[in-house]
PDB file of N, CA and C in Angstrom:
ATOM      1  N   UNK A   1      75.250   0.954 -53.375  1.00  0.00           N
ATOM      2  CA  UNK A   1      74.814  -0.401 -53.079  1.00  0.00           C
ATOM      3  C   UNK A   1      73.629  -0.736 -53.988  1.00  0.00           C
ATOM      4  N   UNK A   2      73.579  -1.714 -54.774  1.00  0.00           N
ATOM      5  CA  UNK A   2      72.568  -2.137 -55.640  1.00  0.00           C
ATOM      6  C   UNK A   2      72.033  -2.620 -54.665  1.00  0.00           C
ATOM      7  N   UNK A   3      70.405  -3.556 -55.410  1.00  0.00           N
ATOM      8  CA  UNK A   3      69.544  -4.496 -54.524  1.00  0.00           C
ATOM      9  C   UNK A   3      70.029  -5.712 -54.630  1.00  0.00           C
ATOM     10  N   UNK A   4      70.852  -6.155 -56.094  1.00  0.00           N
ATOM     11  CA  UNK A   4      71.203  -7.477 -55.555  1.00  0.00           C
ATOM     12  C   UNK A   4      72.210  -7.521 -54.363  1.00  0.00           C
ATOM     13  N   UNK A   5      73.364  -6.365 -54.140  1.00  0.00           N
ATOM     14  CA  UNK A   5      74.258  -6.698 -53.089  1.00  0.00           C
ATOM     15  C   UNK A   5      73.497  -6.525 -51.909  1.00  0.00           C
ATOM     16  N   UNK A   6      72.261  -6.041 -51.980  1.00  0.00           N
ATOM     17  CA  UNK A   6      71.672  -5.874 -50.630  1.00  0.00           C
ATOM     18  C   UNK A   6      70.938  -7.202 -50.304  1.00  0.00           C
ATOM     19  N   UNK A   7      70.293  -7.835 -51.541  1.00  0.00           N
ATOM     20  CA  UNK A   7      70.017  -9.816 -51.315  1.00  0.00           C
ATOM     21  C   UNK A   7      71.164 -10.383 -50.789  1.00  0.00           C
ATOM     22  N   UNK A   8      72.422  -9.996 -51.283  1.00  0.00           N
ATOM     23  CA  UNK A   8      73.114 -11.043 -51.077  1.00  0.00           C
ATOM     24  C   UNK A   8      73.898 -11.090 -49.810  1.00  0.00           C
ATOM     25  N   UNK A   9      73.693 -10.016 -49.014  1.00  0.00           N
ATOM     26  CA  UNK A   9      74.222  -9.525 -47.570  1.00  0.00           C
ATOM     27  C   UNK A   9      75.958  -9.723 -47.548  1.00  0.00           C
ATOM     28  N   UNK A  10      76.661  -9.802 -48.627  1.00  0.00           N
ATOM     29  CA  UNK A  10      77.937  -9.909 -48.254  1.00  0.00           C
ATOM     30  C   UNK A  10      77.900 -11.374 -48.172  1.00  0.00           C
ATOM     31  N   UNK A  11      77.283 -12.088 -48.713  1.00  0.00           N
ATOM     32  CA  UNK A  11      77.653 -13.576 -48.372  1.00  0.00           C
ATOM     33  C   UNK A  11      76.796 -14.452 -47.176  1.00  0.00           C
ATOM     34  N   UNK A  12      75.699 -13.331 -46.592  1.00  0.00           N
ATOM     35  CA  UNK A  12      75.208 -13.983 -45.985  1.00  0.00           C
ATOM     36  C   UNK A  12      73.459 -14.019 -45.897  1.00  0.00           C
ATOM     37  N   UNK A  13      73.406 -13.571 -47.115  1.00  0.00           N
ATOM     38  CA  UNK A  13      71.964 -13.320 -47.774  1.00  0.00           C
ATOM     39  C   UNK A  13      71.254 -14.981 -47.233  1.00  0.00           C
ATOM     40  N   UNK A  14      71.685 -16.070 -47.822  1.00  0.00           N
ATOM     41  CA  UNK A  14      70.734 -17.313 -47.787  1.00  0.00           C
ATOM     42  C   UNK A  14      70.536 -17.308 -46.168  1.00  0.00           C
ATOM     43  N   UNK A  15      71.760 -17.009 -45.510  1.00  0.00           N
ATOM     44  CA  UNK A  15      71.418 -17.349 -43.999  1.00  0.00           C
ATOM     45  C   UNK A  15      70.295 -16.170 -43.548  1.00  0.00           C
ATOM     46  N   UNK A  16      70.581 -15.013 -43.340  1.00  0.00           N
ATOM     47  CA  UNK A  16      69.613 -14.244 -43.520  1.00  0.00           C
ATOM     48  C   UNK A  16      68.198 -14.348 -43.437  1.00  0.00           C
ATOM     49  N   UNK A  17      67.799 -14.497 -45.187  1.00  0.00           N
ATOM     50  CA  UNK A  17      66.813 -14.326 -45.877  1.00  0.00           C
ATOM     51  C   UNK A  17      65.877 -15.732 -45.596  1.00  0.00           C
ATOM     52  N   UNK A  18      66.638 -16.575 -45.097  1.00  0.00           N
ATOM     53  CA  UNK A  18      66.024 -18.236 -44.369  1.00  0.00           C
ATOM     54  C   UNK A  18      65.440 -17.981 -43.084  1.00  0.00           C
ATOM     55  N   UNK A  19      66.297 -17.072 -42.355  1.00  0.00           N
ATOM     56  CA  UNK A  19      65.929 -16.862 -41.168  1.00  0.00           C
ATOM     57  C   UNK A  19      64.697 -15.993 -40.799  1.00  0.00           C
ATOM     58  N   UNK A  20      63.928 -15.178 -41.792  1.00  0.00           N
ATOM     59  CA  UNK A  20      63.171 -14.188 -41.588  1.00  0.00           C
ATOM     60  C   UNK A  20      62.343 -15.306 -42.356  1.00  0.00           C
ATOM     61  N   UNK A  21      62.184 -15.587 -43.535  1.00  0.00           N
ATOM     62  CA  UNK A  21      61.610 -16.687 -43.854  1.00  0.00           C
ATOM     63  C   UNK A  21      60.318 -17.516 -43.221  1.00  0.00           C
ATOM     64  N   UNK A  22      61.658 -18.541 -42.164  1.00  0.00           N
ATOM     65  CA  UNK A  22      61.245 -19.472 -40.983  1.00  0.00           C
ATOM     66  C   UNK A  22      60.404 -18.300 -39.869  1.00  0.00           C
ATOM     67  N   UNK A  23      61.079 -17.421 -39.616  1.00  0.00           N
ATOM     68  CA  UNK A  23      60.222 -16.602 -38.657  1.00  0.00           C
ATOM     69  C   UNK A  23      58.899 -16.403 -38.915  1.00  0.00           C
ATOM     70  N   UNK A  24      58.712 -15.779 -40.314  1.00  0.00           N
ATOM     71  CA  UNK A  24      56.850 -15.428 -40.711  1.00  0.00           C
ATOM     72  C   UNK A  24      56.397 -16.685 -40.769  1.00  0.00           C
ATOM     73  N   UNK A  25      57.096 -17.955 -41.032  1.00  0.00           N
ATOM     74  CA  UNK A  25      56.068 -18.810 -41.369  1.00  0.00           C
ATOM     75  C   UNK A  25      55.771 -19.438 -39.631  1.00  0.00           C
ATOM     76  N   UNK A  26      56.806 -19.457 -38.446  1.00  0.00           N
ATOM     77  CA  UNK A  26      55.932 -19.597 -37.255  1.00  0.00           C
ATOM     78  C   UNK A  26      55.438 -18.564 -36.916  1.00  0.00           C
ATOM     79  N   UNK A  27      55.708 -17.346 -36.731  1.00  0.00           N
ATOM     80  CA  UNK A  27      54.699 -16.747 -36.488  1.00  0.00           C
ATOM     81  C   UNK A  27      52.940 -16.889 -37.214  1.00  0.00           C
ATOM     82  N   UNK A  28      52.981 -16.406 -38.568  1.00  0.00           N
ATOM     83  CA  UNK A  28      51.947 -17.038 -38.984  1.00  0.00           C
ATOM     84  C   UNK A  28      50.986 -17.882 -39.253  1.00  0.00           C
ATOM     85  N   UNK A  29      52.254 -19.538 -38.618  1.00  0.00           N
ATOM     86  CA  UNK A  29      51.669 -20.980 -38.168  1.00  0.00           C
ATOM     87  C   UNK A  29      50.635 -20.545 -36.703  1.00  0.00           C
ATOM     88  N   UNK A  30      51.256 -20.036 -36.025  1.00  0.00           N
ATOM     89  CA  UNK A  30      51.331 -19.963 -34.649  1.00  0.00           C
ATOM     90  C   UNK A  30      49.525 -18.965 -34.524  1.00  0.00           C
ATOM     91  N   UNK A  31      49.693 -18.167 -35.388  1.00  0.00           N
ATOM     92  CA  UNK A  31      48.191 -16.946 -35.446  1.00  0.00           C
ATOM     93  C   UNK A  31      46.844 -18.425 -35.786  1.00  0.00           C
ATOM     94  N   UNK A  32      47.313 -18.772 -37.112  1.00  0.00           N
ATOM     95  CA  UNK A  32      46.316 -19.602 -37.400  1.00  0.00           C
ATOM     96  C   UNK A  32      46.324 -20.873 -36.226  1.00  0.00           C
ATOM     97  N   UNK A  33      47.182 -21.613 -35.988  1.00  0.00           N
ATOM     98  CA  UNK A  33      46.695 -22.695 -34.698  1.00  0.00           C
ATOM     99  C   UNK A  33      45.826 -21.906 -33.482  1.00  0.00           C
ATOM    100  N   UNK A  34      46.404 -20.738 -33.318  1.00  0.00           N
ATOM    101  CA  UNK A  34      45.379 -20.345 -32.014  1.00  0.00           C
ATOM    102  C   UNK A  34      44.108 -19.624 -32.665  1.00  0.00           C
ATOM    103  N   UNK A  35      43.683 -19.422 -34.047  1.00  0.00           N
ATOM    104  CA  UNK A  35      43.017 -18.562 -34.208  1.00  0.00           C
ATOM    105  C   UNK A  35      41.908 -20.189 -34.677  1.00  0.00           C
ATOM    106  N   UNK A  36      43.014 -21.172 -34.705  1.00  0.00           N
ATOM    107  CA  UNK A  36      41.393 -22.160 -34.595  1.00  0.00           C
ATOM    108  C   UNK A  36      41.562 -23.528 -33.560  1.00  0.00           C
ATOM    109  N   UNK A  37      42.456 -22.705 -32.575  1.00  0.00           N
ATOM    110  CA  UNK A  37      42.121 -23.817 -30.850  1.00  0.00           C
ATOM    111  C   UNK A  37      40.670 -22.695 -30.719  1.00  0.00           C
ATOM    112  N   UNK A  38      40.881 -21.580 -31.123  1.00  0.00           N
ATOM    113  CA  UNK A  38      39.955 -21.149 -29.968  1.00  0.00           C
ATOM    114  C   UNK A  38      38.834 -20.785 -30.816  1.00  0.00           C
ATOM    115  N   UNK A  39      38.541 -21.161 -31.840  1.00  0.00           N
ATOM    116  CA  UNK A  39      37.021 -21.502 -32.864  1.00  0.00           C
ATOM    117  C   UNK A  39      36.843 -22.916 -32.355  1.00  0.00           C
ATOM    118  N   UNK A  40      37.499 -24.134 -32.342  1.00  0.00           N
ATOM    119  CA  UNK A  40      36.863 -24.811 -31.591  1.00  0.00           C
ATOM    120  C   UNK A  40      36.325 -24.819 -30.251  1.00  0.00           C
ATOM    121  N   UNK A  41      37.466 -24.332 -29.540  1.00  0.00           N
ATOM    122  CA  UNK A  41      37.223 -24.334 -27.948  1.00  0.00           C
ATOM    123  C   UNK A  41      35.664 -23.259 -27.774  1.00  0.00           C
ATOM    124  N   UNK A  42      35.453 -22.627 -28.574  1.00  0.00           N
ATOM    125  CA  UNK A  42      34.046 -21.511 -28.443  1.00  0.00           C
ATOM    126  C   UNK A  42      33.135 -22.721 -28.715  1.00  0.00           C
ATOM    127  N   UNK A  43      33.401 -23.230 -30.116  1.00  0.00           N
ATOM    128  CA  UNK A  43      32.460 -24.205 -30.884  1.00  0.00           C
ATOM    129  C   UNK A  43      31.704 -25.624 -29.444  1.00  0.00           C
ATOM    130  N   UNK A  44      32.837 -26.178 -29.006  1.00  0.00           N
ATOM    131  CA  UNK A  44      33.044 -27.262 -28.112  1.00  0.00           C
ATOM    132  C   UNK A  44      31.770 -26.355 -26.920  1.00  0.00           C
ATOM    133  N   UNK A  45      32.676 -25.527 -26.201  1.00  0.00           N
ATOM    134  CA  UNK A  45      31.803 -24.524 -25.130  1.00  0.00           C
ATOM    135  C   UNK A  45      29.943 -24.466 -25.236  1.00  0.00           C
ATOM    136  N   UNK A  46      29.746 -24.004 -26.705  1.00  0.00           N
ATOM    137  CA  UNK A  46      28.364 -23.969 -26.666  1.00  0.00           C
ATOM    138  C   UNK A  46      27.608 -25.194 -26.890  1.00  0.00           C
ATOM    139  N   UNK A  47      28.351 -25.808 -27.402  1.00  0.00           N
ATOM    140  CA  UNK A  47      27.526 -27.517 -27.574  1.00  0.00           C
ATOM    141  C   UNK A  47      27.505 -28.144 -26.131  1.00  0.00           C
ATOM    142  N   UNK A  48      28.373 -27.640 -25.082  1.00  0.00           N
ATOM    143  CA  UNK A  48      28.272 -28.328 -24.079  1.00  0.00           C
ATOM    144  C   UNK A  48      26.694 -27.491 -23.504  1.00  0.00           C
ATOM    145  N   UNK A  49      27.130 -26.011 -23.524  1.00  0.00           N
ATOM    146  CA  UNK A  49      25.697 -25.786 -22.718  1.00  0.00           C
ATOM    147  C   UNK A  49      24.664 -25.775 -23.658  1.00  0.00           C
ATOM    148  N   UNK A  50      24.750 -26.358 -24.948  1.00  0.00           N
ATOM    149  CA  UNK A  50      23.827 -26.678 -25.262  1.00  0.00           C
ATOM    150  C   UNK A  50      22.955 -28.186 -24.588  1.00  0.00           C
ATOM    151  N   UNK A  51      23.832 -28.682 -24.713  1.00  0.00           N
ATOM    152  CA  UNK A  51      23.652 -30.447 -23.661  1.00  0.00           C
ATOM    153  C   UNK A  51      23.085 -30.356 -21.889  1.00  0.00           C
ATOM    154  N   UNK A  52      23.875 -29.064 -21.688  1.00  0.00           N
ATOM    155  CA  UNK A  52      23.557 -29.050 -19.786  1.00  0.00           C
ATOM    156  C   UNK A  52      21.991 -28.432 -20.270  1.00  0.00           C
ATOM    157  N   UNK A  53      21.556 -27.625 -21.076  1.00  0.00           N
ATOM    158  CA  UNK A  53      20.454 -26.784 -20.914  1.00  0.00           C
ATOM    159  C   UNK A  53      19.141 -28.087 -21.166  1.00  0.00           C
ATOM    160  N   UNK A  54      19.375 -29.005 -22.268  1.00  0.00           N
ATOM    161  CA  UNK A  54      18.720 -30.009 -22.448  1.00  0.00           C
ATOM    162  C   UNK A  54      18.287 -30.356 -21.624  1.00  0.00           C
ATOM    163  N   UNK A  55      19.238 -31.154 -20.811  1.00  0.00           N
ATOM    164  CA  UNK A  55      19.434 -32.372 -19.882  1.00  0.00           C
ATOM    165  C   UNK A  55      18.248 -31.593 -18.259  1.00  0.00           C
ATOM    166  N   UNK A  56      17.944 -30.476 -18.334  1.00  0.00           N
ATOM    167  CA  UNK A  56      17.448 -29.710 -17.167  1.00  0.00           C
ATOM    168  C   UNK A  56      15.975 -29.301 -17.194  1.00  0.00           C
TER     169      UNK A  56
END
């Protein structure tokens, strides 16, 4: 078995090779959206008790 017949899966290389593709890129979408909900949500958090500590 060469590497191109191993790209080309018998004919089903594009379906395949799309599908793992699409996978890393949500997974990897998915790391970065939560890896900055929750840099804001920290960010948001301390500005608030920064405001309650003021206000007292």
């Amino acid at each position: 078995m060469s590497f191109s017949e191993f790209l080309y899966m018998g004919g089903y290389g594009f379906y395949v090779w799309s599908s793992w593709g699409l996978f890393f890129l949500v997974v990897f979408g998915n790391l970065i959206y939560t890896q900055s909900f929750y840099r804001r949500t920290l960010r948001e958090t301390r500005n608030f008790l920064k405001r309650s500590r003021n206000k007292s």
